[in-house]
PDB file of N, CA and C in Angstrom:
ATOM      1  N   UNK A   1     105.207 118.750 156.303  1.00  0.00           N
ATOM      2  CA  UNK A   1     105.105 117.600 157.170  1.00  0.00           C
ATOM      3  C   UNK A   1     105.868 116.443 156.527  1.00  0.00           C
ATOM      4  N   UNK A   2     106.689 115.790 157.529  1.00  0.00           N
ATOM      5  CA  UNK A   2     107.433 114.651 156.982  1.00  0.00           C
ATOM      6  C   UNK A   2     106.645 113.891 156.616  1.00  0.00           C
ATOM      7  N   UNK A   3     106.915 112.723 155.837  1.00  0.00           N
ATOM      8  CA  UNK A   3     106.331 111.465 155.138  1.00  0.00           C
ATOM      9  C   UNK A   3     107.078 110.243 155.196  1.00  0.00           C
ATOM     10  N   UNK A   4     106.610 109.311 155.682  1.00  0.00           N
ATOM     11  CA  UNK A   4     106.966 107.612 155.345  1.00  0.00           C
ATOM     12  C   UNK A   4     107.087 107.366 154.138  1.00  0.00           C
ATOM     13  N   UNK A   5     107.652 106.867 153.478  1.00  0.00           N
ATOM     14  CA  UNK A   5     107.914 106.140 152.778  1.00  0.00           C
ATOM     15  C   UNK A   5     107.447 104.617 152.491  1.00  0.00           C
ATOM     16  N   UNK A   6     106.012 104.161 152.085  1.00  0.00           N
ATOM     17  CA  UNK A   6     105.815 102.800 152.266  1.00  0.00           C
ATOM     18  C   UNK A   6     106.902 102.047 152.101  1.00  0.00           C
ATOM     19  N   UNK A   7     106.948 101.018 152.588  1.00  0.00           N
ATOM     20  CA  UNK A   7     107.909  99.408 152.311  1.00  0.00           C
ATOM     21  C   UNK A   7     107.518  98.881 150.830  1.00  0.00           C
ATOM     22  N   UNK A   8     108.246  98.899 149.511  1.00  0.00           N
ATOM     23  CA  UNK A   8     107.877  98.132 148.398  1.00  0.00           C
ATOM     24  C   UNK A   8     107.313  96.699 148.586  1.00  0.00           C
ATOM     25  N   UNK A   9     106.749  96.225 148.423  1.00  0.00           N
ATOM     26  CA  UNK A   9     106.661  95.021 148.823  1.00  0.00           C
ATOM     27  C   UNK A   9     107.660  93.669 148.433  1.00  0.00           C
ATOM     28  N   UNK A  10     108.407  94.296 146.637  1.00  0.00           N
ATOM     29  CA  UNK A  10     109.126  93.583 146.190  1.00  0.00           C
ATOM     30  C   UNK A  10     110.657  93.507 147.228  1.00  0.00           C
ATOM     31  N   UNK A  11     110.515  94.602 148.316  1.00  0.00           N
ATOM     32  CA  UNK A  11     111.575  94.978 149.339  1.00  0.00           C
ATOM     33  C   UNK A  11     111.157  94.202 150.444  1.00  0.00           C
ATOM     34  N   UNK A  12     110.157  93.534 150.593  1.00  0.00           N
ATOM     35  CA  UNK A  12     110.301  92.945 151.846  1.00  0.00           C
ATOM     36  C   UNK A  12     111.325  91.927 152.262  1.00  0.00           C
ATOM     37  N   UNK A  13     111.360  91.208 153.299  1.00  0.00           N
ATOM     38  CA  UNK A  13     111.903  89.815 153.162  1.00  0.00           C
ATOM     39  C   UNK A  13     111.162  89.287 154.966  1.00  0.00           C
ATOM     40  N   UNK A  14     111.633  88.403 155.174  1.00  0.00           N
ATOM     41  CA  UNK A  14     111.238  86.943 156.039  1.00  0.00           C
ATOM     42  C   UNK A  14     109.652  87.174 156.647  1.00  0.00           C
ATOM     43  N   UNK A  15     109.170  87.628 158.247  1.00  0.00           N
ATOM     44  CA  UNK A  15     108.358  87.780 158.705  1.00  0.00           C
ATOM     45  C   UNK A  15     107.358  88.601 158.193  1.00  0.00           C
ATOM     46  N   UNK A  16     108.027  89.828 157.852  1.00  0.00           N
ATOM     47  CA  UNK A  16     107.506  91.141 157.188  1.00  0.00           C
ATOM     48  C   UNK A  16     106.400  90.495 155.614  1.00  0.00           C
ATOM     49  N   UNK A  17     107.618  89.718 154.872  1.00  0.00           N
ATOM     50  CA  UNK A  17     106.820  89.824 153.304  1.00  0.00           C
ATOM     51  C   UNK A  17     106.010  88.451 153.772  1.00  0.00           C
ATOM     52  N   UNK A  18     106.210  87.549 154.798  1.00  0.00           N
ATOM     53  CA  UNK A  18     104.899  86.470 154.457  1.00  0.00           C
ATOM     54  C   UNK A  18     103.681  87.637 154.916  1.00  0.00           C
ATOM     55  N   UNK A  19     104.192  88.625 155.880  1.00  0.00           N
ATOM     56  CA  UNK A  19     102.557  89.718 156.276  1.00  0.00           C
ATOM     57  C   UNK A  19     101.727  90.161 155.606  1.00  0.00           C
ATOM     58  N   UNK A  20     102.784  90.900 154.377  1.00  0.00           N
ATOM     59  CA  UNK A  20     102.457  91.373 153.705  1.00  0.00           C
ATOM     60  C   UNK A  20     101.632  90.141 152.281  1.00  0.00           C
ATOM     61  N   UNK A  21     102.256  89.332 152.177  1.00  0.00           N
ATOM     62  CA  UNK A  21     101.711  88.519 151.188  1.00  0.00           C
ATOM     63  C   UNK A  21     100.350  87.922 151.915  1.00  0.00           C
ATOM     64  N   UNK A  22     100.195  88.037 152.777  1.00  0.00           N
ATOM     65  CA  UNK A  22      99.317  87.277 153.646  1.00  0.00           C
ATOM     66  C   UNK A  22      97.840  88.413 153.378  1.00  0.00           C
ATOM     67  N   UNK A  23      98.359  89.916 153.430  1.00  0.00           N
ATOM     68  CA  UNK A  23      97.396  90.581 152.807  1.00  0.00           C
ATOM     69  C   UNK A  23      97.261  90.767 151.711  1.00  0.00           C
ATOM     70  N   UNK A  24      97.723  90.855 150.875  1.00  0.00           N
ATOM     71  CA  UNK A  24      97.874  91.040 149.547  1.00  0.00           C
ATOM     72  C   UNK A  24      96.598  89.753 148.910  1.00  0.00           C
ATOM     73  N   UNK A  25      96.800  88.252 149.776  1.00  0.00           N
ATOM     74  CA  UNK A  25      95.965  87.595 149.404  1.00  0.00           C
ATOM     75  C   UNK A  25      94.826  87.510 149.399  1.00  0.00           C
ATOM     76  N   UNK A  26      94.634  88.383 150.902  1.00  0.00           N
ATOM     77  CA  UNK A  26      93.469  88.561 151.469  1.00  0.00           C
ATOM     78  C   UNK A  26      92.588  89.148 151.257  1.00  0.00           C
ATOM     79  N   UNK A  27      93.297  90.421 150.486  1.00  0.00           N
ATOM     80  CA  UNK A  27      92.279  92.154 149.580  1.00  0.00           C
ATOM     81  C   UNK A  27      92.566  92.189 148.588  1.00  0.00           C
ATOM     82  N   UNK A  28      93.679  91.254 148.253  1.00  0.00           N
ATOM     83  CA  UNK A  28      94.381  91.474 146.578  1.00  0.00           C
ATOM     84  C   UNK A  28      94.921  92.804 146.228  1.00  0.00           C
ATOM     85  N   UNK A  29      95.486  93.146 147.538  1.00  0.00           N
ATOM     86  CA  UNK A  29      96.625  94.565 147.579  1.00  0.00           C
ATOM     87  C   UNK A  29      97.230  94.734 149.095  1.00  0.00           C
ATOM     88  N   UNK A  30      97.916  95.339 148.851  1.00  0.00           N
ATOM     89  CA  UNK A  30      98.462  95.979 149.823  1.00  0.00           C
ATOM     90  C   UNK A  30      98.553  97.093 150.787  1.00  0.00           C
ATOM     91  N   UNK A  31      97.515  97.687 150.901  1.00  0.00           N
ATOM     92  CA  UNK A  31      97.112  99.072 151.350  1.00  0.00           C
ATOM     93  C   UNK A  31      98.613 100.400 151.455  1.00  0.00           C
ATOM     94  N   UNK A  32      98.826 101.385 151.150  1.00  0.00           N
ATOM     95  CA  UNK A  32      99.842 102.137 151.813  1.00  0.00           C
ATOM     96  C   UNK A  32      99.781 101.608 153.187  1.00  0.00           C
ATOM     97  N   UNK A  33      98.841 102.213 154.003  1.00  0.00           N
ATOM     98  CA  UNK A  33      99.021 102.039 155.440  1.00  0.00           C
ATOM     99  C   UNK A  33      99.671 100.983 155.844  1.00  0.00           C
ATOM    100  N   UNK A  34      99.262  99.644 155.716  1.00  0.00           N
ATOM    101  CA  UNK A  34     100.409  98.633 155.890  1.00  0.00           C
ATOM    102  C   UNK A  34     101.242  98.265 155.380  1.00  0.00           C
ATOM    103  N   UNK A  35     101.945  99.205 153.925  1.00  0.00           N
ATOM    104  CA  UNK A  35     103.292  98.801 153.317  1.00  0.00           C
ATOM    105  C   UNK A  35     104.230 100.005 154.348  1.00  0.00           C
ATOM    106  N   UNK A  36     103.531 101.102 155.033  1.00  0.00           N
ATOM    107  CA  UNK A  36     104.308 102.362 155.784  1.00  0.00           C
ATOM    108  C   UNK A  36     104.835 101.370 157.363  1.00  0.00           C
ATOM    109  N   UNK A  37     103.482 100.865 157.636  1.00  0.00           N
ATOM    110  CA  UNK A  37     103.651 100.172 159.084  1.00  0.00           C
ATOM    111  C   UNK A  37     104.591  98.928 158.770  1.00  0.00           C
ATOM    112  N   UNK A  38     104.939  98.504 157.628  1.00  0.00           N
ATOM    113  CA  UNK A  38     106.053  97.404 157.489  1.00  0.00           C
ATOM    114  C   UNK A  38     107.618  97.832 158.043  1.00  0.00           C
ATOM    115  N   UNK A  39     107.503  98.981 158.123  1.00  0.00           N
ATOM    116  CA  UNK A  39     108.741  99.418 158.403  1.00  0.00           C
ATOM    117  C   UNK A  39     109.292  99.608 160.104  1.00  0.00           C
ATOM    118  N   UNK A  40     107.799  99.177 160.777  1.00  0.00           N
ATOM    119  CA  UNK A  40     108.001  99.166 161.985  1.00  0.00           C
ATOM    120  C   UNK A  40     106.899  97.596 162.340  1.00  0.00           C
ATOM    121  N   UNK A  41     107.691  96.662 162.581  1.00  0.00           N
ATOM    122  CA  UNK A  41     106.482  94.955 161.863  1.00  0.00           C
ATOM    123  C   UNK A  41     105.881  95.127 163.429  1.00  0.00           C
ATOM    124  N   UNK A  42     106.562  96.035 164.716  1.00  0.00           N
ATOM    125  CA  UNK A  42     105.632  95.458 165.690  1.00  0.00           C
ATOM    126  C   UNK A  42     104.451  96.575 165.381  1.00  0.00           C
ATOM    127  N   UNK A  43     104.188  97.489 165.154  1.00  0.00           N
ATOM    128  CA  UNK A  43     103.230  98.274 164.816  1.00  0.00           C
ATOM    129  C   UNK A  43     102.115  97.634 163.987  1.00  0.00           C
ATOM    130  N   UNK A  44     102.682  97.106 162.207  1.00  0.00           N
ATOM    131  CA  UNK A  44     101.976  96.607 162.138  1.00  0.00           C
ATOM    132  C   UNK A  44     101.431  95.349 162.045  1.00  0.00           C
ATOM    133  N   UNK A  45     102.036  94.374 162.974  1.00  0.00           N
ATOM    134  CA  UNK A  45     101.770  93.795 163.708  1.00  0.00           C
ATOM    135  C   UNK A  45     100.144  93.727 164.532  1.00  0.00           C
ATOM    136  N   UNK A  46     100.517  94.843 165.318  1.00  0.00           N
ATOM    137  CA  UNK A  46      99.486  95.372 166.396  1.00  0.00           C
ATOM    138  C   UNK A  46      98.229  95.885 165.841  1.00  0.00           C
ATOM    139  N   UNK A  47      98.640  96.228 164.697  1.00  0.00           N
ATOM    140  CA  UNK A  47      97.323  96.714 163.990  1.00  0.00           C
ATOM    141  C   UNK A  47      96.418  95.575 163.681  1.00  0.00           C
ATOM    142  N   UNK A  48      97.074  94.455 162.977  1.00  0.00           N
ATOM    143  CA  UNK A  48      96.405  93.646 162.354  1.00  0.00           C
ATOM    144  C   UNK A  48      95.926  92.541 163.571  1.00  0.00           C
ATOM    145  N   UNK A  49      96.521  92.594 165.244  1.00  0.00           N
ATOM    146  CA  UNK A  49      96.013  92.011 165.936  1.00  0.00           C
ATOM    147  C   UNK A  49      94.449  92.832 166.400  1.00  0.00           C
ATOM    148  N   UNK A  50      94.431  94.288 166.596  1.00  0.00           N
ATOM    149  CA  UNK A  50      93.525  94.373 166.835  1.00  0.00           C
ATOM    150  C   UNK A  50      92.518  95.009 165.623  1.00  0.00           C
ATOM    151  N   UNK A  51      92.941  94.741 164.762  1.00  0.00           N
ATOM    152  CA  UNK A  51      92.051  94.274 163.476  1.00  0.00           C
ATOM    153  C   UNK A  51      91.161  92.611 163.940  1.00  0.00           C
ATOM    154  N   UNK A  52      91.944  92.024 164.005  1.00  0.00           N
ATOM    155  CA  UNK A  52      91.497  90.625 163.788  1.00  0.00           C
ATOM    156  C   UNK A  52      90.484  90.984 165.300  1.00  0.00           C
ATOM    157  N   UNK A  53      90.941  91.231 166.284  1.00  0.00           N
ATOM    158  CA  UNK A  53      89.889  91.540 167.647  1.00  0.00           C
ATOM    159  C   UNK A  53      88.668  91.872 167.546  1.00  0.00           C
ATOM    160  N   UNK A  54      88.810  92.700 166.571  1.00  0.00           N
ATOM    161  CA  UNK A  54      87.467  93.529 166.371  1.00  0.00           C
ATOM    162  C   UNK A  54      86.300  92.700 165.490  1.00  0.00           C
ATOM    163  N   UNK A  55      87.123  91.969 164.870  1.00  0.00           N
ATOM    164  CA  UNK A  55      85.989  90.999 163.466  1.00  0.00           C
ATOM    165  C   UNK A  55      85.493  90.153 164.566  1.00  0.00           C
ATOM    166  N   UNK A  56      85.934  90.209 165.872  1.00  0.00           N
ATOM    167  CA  UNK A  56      85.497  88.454 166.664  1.00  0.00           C
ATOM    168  C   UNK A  56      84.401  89.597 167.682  1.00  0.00           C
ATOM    169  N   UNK A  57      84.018  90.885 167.412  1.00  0.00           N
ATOM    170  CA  UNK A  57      83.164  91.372 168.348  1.00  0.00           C
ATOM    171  C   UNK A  57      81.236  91.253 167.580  1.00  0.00           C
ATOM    172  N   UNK A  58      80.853  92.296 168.482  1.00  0.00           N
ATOM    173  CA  UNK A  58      79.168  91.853 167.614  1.00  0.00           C
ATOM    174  C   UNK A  58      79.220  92.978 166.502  1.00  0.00           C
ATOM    175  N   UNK A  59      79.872  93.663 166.299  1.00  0.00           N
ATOM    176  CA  UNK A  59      79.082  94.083 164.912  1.00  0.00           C
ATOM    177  C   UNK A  59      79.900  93.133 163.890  1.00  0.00           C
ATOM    178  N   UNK A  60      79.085  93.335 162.694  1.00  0.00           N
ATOM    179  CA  UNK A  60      79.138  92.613 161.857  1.00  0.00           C
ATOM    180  C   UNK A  60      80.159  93.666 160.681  1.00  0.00           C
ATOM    181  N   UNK A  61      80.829  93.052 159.566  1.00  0.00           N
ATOM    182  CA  UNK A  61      81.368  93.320 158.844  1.00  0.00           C
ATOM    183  C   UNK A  61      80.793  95.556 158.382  1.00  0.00           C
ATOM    184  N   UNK A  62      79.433  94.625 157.861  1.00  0.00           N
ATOM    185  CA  UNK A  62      78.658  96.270 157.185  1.00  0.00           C
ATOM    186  C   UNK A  62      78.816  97.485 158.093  1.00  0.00           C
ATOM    187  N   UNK A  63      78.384  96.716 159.525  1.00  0.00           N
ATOM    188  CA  UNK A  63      78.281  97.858 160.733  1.00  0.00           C
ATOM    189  C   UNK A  63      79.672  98.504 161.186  1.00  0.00           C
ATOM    190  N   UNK A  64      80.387  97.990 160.578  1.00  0.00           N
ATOM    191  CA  UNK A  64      82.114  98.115 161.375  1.00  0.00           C
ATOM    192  C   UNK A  64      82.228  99.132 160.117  1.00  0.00           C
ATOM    193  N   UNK A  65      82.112  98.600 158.899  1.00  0.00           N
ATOM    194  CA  UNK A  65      82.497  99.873 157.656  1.00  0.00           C
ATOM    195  C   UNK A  65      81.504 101.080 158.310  1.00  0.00           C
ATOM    196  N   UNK A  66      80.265 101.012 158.539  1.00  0.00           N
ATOM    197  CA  UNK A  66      79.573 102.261 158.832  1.00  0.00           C
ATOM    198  C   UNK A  66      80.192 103.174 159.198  1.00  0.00           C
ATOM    199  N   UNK A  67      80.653 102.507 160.518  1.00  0.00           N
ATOM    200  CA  UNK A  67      81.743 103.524 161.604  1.00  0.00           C
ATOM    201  C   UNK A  67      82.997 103.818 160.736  1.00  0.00           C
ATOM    202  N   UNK A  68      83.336 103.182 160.031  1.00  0.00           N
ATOM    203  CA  UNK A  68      85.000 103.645 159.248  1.00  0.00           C
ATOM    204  C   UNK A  68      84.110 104.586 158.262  1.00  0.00           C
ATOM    205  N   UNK A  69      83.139 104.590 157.711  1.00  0.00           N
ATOM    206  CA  UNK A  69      82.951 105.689 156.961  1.00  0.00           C
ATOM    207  C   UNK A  69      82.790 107.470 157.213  1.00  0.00           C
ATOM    208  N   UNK A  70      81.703 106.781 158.631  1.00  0.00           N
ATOM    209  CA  UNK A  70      81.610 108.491 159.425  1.00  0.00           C
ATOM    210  C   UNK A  70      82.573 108.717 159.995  1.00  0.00           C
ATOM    211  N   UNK A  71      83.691 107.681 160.527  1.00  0.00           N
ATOM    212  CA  UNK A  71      84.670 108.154 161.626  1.00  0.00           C
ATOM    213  C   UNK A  71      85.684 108.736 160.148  1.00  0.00           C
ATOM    214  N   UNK A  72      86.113 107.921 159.029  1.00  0.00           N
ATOM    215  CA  UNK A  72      87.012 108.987 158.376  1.00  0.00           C
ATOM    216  C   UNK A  72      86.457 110.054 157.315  1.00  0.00           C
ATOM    217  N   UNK A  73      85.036 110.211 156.945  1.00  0.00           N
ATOM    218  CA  UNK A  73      84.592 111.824 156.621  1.00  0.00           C
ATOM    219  C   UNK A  73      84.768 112.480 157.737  1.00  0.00           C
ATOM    220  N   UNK A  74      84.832 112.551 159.260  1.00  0.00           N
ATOM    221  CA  UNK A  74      84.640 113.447 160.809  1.00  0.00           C
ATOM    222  C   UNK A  74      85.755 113.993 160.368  1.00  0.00           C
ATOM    223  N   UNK A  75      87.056 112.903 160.202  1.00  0.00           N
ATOM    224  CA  UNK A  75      88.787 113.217 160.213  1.00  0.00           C
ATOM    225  C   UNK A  75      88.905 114.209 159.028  1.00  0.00           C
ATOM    226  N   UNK A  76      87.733 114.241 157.944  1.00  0.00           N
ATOM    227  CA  UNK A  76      88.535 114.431 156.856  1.00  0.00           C
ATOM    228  C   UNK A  76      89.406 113.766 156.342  1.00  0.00           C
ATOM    229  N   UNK A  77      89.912 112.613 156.269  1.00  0.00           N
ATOM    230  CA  UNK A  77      90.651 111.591 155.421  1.00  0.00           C
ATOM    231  C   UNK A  77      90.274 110.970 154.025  1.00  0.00           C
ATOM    232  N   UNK A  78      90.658 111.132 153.552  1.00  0.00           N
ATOM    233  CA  UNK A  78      90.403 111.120 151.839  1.00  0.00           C
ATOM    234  C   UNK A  78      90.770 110.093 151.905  1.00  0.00           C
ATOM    235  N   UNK A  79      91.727 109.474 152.182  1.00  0.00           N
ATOM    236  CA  UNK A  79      92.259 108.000 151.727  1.00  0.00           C
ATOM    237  C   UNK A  79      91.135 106.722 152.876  1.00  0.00           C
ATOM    238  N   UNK A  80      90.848 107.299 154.089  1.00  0.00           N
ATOM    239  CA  UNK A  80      89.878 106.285 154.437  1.00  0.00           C
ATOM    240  C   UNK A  80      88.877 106.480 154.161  1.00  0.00           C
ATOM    241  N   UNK A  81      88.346 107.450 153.957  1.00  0.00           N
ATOM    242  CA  UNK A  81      86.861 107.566 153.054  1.00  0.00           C
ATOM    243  C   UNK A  81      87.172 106.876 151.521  1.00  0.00           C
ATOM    244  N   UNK A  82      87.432 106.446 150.738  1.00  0.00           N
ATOM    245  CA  UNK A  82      88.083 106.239 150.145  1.00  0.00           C
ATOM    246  C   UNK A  82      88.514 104.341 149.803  1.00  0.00           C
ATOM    247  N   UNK A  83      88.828 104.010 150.974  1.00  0.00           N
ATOM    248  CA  UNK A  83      89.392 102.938 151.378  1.00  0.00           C
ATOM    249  C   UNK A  83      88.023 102.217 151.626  1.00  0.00           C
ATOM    250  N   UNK A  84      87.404 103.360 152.373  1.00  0.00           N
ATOM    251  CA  UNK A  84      86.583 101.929 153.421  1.00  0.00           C
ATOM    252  C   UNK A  84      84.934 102.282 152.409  1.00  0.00           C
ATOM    253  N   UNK A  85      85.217 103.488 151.699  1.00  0.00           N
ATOM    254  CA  UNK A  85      83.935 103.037 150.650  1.00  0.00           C
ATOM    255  C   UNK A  85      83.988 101.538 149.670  1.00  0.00           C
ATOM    256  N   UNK A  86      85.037 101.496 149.301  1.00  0.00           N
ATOM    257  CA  UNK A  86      85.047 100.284 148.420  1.00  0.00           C
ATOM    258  C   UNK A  86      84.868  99.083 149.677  1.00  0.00           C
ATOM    259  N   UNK A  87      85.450  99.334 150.390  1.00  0.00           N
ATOM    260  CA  UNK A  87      85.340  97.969 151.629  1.00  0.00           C
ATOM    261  C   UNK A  87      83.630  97.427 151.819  1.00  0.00           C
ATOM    262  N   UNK A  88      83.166  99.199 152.093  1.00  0.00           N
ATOM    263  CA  UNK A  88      81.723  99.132 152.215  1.00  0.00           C
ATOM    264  C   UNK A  88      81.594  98.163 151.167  1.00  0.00           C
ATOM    265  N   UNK A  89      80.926  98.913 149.778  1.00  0.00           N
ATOM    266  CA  UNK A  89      80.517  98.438 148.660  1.00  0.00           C
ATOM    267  C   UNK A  89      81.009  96.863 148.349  1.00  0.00           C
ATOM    268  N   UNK A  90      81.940  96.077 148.670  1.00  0.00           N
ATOM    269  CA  UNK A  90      82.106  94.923 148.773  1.00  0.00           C
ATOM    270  C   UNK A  90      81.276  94.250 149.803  1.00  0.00           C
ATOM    271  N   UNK A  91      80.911  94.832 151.202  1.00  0.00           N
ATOM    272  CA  UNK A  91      80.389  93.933 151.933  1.00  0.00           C
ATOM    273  C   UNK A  91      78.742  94.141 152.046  1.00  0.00           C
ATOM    274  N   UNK A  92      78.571  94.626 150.635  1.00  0.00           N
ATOM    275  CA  UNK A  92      76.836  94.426 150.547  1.00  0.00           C
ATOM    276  C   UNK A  92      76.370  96.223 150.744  1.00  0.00           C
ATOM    277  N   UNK A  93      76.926  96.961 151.581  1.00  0.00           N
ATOM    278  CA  UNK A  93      76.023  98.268 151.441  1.00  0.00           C
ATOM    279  C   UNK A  93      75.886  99.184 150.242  1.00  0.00           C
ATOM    280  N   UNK A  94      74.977  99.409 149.914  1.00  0.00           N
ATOM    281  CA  UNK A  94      74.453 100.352 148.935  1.00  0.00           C
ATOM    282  C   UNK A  94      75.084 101.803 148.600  1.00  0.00           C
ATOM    283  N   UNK A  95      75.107 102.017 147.648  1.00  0.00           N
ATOM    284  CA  UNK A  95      75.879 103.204 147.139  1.00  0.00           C
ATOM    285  C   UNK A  95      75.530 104.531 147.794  1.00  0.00           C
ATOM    286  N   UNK A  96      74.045 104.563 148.284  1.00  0.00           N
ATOM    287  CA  UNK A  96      73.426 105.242 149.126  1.00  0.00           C
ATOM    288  C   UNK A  96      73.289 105.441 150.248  1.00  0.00           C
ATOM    289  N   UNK A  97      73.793 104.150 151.085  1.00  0.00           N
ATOM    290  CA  UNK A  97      73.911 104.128 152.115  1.00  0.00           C
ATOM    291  C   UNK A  97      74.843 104.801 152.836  1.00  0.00           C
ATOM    292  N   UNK A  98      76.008 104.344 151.583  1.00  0.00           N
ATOM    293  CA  UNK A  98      77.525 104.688 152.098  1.00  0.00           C
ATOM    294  C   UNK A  98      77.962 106.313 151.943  1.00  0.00           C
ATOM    295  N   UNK A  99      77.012 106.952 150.976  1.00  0.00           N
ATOM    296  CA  UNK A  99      76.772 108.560 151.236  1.00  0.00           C
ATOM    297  C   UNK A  99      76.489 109.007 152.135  1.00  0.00           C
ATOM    298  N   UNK A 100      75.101 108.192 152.536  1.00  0.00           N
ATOM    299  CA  UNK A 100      74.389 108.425 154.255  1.00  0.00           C
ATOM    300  C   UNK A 100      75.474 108.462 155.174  1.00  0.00           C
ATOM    301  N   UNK A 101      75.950 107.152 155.428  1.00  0.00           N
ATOM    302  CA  UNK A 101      76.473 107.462 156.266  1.00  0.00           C
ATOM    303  C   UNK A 101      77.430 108.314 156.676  1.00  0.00           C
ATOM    304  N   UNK A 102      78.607 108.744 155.418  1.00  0.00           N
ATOM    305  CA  UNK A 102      79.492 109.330 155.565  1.00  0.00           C
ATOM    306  C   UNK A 102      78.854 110.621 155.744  1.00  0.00           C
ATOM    307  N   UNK A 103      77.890 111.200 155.408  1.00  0.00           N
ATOM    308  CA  UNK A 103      76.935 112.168 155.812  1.00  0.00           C
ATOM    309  C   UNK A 103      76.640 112.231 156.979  1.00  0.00           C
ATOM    310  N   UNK A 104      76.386 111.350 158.060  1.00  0.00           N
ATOM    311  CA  UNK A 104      75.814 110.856 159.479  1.00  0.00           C
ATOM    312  C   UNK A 104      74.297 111.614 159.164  1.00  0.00           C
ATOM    313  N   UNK A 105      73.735 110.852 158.231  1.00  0.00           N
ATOM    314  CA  UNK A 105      72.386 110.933 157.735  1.00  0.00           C
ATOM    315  C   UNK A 105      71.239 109.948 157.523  1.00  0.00           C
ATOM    316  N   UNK A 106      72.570 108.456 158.068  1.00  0.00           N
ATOM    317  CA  UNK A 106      71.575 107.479 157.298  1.00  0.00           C
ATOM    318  C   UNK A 106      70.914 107.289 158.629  1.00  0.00           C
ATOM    319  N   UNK A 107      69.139 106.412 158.693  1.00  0.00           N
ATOM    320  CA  UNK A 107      68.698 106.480 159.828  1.00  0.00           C
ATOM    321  C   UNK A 107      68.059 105.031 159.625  1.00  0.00           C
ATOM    322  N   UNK A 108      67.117 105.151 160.078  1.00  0.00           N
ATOM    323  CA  UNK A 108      66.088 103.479 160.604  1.00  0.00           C
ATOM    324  C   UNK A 108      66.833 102.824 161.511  1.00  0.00           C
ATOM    325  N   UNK A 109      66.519 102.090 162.109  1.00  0.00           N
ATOM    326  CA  UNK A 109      66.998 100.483 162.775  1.00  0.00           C
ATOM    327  C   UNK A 109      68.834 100.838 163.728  1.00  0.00           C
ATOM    328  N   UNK A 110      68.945  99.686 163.165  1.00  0.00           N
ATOM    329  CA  UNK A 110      70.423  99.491 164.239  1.00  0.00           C
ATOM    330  C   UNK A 110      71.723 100.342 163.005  1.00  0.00           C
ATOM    331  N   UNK A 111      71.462  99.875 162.136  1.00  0.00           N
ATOM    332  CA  UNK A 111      72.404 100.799 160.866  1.00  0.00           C
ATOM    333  C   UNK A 111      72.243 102.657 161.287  1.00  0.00           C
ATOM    334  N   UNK A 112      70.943 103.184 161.222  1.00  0.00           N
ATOM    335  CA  UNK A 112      71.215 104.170 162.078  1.00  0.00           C
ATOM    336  C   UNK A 112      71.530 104.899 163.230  1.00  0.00           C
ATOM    337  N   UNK A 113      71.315 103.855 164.329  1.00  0.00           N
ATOM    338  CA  UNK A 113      71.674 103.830 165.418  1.00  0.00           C
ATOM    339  C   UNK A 113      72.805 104.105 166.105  1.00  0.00           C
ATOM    340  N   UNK A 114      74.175 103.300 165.177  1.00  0.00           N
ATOM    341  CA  UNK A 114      75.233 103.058 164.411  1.00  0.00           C
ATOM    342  C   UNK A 114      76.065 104.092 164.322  1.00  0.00           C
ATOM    343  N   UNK A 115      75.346 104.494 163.300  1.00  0.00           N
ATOM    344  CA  UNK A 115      76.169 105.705 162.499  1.00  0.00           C
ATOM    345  C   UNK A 115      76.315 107.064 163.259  1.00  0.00           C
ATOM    346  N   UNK A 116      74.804 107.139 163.944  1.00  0.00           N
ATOM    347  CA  UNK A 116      74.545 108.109 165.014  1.00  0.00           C
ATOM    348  C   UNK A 116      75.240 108.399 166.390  1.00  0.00           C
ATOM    349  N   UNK A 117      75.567 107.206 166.497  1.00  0.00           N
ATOM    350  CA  UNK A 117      76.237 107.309 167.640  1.00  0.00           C
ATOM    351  C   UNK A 117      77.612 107.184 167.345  1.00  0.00           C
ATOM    352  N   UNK A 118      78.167 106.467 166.560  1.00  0.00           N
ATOM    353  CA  UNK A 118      79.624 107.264 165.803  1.00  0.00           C
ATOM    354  C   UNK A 118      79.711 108.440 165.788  1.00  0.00           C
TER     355      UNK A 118
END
C-alpha cells in the first residue's frame, strides 16, 4: 500500500506553516496526520474546521475522547488508540477508564452510555 509522506514542518511555508505552527502550539506537536494533510491545506483545512465544530457541540472534551478511543480500537488503529489515549489521559480520564473504554466495557452513567452506544 502506497504511503504519504508527511510535510516536514521545517518545509512548510505561508498559510500551511502558520497551520501548522498554530498546532504545534496548541499540543506542542504536530501529529503525522496533519503534517500528511499539509500537503493537501484544503483537506486539512476541513479537518480542523470540523474539529473545531465538534468542541462547540454537547459533549464535553472526556466524552468526545471516549468515542475516539472505542471508535479507533473497532478500526484497529494503533496510532489513534494511541493518540487519543494520551489525549484521554490529559483531559482527566483515568488509566482505567481509558482501557474500559477501548474495551467497550466501561459502564455507569452517561460515560457508559457513551461508549455503548459508540
Amino acid at each position: 500500500m502506497p504511503h504519504i509522506t508527511p510535510l516536514a514542518h521545517a518545509d512548510s511555508t505561508g498559510d500551511v506553516k502558520t497551520t501548522l505552527d498554530t498546532i504545534k502550539n496548541r499540543i506542542g506537536m504536530v501529529p503525522n496526520l496533519y503534517a500528511t494533510l499539509a500537503k493537501a491545506p484544503a483537506a486539512l483545512n476541513g479537518l480542523l474546521a470540523l474539529g473545531g465544530a465538534l468542541e462547540k457541540g454537547h459533549l464535553s472534551k472526556p466524552e468526545a475522547e471516549l468515542i475516539a478511543l472505542i471508535v479507533g480500537q473497532l478500526n484497529d488503529c494503533s496510532y489513534c488508540i494511541s493518540a487519543h489515549s494520551m489525549i484521554a489521559k490529559g483531559a482527566g480520564i483515568s488509566p482505567a477508564d481509558i482501557l474500559a473504554a477501548r474495551a467497550g466495557t466501561l459502564t455507569g452513567g452517561r460515560n457508559g452510555a457513551i461508549v455503548a452506544l459508540a
